[in-house]
N, C-alpha and C. Protein backbone atom coordinates (compact mmCIF):
# COMPACT_ATOMS: atom_id res chain seq x y z
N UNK A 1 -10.67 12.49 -12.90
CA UNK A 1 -9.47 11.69 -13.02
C UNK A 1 -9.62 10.36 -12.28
N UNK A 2 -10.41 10.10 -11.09
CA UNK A 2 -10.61 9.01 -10.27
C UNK A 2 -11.47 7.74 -11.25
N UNK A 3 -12.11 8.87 -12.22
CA UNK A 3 -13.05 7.80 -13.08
C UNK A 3 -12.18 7.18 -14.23
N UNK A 4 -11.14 7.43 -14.44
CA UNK A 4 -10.03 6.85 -14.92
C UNK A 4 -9.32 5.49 -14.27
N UNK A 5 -8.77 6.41 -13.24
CA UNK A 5 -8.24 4.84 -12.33
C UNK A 5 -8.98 4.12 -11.86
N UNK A 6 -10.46 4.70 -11.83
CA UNK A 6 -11.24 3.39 -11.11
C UNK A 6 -11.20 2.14 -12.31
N UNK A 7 -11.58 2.80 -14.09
CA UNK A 7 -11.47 1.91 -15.06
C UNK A 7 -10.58 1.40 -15.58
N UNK A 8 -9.02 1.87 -14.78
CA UNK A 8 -7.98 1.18 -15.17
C UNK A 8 -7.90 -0.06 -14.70
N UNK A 9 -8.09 0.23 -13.05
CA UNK A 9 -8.26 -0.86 -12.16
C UNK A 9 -9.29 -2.10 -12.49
N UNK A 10 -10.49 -2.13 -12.79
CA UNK A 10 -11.45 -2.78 -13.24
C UNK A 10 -11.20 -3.52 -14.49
N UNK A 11 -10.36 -2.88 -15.52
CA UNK A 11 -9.87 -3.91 -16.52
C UNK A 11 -9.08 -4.88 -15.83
N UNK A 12 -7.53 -4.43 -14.85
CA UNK A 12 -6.78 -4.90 -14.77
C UNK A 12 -7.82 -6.01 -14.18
N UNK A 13 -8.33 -5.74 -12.84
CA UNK A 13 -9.16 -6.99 -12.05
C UNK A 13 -9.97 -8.11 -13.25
N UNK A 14 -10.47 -7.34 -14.08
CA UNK A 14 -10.65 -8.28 -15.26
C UNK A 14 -9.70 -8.97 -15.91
N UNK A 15 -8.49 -8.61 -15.93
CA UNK A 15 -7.49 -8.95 -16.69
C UNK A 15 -7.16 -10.59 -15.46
N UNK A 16 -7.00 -10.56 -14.67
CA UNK A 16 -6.81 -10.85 -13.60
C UNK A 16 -8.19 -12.19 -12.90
N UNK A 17 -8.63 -11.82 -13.60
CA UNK A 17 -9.90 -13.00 -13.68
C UNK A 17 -9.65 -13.72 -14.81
N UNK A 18 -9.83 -13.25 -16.08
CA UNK A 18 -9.07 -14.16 -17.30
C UNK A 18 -8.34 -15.04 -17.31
N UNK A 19 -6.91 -14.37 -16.57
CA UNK A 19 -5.95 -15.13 -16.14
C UNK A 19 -6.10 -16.51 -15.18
N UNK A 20 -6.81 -16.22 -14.36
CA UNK A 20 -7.46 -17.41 -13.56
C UNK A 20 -8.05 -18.42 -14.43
N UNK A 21 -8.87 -18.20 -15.01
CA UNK A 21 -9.64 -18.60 -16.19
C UNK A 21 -9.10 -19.66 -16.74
N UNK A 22 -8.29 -19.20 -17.63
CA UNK A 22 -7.29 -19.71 -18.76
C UNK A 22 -5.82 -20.70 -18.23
N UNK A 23 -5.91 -20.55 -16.67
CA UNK A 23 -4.63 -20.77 -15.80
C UNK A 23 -4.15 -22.35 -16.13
N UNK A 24 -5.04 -23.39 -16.75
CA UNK A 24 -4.64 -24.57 -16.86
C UNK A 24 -4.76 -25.04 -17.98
N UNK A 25 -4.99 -23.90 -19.45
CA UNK A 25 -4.87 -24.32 -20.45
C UNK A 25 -3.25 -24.58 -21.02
N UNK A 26 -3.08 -25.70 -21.98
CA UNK A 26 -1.63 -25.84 -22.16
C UNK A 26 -1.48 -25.25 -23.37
N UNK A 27 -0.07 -25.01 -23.30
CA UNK A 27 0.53 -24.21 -24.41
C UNK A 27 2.04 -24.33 -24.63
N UNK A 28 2.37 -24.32 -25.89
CA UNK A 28 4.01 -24.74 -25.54
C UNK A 28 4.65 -23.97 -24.76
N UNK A 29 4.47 -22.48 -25.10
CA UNK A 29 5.63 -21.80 -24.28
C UNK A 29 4.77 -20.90 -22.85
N UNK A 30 3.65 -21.53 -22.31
CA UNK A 30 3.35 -21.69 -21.00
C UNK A 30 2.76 -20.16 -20.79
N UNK A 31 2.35 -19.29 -22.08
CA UNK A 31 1.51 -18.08 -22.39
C UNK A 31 0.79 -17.55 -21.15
N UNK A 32 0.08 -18.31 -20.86
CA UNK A 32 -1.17 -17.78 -19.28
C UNK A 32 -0.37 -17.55 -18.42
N UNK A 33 0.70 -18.37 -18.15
CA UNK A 33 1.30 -18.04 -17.11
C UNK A 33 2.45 -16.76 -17.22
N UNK A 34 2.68 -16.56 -18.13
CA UNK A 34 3.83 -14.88 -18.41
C UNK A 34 2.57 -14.10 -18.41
N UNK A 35 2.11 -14.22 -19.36
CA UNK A 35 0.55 -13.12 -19.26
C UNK A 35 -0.19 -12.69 -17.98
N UNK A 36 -0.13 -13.72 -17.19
CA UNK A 36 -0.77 -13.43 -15.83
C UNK A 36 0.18 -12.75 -15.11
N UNK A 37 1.30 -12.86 -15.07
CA UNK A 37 2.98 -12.49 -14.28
C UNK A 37 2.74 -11.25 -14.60
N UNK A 38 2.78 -10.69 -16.39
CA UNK A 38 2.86 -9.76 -16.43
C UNK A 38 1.68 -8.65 -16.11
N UNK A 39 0.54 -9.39 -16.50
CA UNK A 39 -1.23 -8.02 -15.23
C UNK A 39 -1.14 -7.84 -13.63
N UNK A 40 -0.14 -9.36 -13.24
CA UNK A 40 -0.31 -9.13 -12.31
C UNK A 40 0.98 -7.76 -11.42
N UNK A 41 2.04 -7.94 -12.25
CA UNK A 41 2.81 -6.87 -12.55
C UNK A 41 2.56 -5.37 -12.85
N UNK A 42 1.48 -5.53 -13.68
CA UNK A 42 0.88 -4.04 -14.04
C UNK A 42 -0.08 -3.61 -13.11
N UNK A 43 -1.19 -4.58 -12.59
CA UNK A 43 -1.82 -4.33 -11.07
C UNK A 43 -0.81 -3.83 -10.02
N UNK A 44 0.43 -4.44 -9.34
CA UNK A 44 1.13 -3.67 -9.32
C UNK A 44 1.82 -2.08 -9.16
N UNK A 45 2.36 -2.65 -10.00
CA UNK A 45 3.18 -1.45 -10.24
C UNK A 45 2.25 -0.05 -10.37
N UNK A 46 1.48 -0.09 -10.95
CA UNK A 46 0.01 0.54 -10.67
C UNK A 46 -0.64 1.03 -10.01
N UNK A 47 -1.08 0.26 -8.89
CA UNK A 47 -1.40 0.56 -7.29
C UNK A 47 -0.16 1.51 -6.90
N UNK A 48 0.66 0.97 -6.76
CA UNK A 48 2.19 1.90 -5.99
C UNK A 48 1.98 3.38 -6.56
N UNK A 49 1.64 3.21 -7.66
CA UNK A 49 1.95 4.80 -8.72
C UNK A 49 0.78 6.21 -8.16
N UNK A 50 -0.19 5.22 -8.29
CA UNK A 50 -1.61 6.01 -8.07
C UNK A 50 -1.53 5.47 -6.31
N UNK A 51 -1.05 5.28 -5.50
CA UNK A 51 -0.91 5.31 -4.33
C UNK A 51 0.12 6.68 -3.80
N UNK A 52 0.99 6.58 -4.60
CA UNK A 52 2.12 7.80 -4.71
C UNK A 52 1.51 9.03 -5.12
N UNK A 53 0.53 8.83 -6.29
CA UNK A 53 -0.05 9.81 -7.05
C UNK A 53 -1.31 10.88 -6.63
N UNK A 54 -1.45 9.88 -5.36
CA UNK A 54 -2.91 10.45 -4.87
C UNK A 54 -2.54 10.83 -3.48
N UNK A 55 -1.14 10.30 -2.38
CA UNK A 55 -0.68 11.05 -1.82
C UNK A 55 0.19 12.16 -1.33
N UNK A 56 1.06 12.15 -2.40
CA UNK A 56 2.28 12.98 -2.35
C UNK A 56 1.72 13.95 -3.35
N UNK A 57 1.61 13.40 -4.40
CA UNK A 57 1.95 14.11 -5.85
C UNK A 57 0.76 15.76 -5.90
N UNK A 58 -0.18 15.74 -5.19
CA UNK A 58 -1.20 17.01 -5.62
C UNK A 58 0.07 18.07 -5.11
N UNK A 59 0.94 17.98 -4.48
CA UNK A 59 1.91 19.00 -4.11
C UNK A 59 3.08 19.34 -5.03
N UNK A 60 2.88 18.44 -5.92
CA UNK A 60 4.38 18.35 -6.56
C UNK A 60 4.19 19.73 -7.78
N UNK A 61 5.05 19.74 -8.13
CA UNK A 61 5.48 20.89 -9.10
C UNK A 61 5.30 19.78 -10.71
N UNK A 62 4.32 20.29 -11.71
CA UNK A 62 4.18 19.77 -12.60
C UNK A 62 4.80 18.81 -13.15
N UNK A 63 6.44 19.41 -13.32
CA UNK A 63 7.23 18.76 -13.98
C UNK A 63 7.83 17.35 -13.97
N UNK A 64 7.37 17.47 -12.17
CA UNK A 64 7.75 16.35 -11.36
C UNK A 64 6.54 15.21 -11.12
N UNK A 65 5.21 16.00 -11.94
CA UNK A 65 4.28 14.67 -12.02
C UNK A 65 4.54 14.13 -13.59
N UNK A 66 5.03 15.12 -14.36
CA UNK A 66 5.25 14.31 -15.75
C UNK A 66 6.61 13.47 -15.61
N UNK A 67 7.18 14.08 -14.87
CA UNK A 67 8.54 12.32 -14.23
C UNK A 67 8.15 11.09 -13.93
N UNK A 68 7.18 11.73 -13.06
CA UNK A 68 6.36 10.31 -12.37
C UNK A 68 5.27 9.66 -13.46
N UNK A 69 4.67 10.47 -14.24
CA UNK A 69 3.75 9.45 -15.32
C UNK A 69 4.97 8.80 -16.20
N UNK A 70 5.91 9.56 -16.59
CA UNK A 70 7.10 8.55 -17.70
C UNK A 70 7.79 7.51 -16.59
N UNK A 71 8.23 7.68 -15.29
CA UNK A 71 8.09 6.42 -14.57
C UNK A 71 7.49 5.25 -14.68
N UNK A 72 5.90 6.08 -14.16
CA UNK A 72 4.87 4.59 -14.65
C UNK A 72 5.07 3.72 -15.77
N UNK A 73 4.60 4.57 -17.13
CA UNK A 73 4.60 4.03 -18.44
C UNK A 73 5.89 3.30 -18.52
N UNK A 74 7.19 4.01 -17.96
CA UNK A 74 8.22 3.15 -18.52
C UNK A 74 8.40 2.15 -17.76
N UNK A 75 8.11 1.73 -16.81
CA UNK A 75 8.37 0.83 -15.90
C UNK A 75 7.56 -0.46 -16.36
N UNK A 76 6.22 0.07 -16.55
CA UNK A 76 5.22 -0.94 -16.78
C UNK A 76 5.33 -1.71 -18.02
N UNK A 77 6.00 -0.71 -19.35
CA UNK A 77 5.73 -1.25 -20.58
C UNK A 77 7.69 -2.43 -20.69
N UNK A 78 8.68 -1.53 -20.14
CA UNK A 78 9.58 -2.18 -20.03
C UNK A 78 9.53 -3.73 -19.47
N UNK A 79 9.08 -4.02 -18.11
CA UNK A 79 9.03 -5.18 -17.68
C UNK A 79 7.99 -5.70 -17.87
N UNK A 80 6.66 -5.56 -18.13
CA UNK A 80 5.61 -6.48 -19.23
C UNK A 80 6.86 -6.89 -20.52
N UNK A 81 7.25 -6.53 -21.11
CA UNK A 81 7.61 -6.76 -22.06
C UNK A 81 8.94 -7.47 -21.94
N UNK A 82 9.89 -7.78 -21.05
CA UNK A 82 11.06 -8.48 -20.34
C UNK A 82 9.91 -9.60 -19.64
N UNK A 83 8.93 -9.30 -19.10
CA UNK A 83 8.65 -10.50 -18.61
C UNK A 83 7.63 -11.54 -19.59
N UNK A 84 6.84 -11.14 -20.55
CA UNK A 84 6.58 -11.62 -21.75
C UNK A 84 8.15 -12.02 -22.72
N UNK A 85 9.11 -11.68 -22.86
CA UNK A 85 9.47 -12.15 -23.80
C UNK A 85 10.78 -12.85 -23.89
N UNK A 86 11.66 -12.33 -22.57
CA UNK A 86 13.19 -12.71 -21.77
C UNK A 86 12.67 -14.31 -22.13
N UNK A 87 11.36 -14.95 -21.09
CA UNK A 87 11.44 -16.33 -20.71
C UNK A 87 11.01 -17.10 -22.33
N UNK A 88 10.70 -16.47 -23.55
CA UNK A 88 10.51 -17.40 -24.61
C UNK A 88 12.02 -17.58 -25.17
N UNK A 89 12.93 -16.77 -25.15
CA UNK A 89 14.10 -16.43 -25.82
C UNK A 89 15.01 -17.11 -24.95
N UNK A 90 14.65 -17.64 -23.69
CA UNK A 90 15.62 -18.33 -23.30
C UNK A 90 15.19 -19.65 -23.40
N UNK A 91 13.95 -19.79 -23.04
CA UNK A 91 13.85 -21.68 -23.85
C UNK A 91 13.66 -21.73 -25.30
N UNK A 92 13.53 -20.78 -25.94
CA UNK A 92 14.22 -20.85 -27.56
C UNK A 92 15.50 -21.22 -27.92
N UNK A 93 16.39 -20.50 -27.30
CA UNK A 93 17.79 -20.73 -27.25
C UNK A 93 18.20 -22.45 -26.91
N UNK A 94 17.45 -23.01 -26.03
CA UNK A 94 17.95 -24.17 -25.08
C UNK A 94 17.51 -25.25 -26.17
C-alpha cells in the first residue's frame, strides 16, 4: 500500500513541477495558476489524509476507514473542481 502513496505523491511533486514550469505562460482565464491552486490543494489535502491514515487509522474499525477514503475523494474532487471552475464563472459573468 506504501507503494501506492509513494506514486501518488511523486505524480503530485510532478504535478507541482509542471506547474512551476508553465507559471508565466499567459492565458485568458489565468489556467496555470487555478491548476497549480488546485495540485497544490490535492498535495494537501493528501498529506493530511495519509498522515491521518498511517497514524490513527490501522486501529479503526473498517467502516470508519471507508468514511475516511469517501472523505478524501470527496474533499479533493469537490474543491479541485470549485477551485478550477467558481473563478472562470465569475469573470465570465463580469
Amino acid at each position: 500500500m506504501t507503494v501506492f502513496v509513494s506514486a501518488e505523491f511523486l505524480f503530485l511533486l510532478w504535478g507541482v513541477y509542471l506547474c512551476y514550469a508553465v507559471r508565466t505562460i499567459p492565458s485568458a482565464f489565468h489556467e496555470p495558476r487555478y491548476i497549480a491552486v488546485a495540485i497544490y490543494n490535492e498535495l494537501l489535502i493528501s498529506a493530511i489524509f495519509h498522515i491521518i491514515r498511517f497514524s490513527v487509522a490501522p486501529g479503526l474499525h473498517p467502516d470508519w476507514m471507508l468514511m475516511l477514503f469517501f472523505a478524501h475523494i470527496h474533499l479533493t474532487v469537490t474543491v479541485t473542481l470549485g477551485l478550477l471552475l467558481i473563478p472562470k464563472v465569475m469573470e465570465y459573468n463580469h
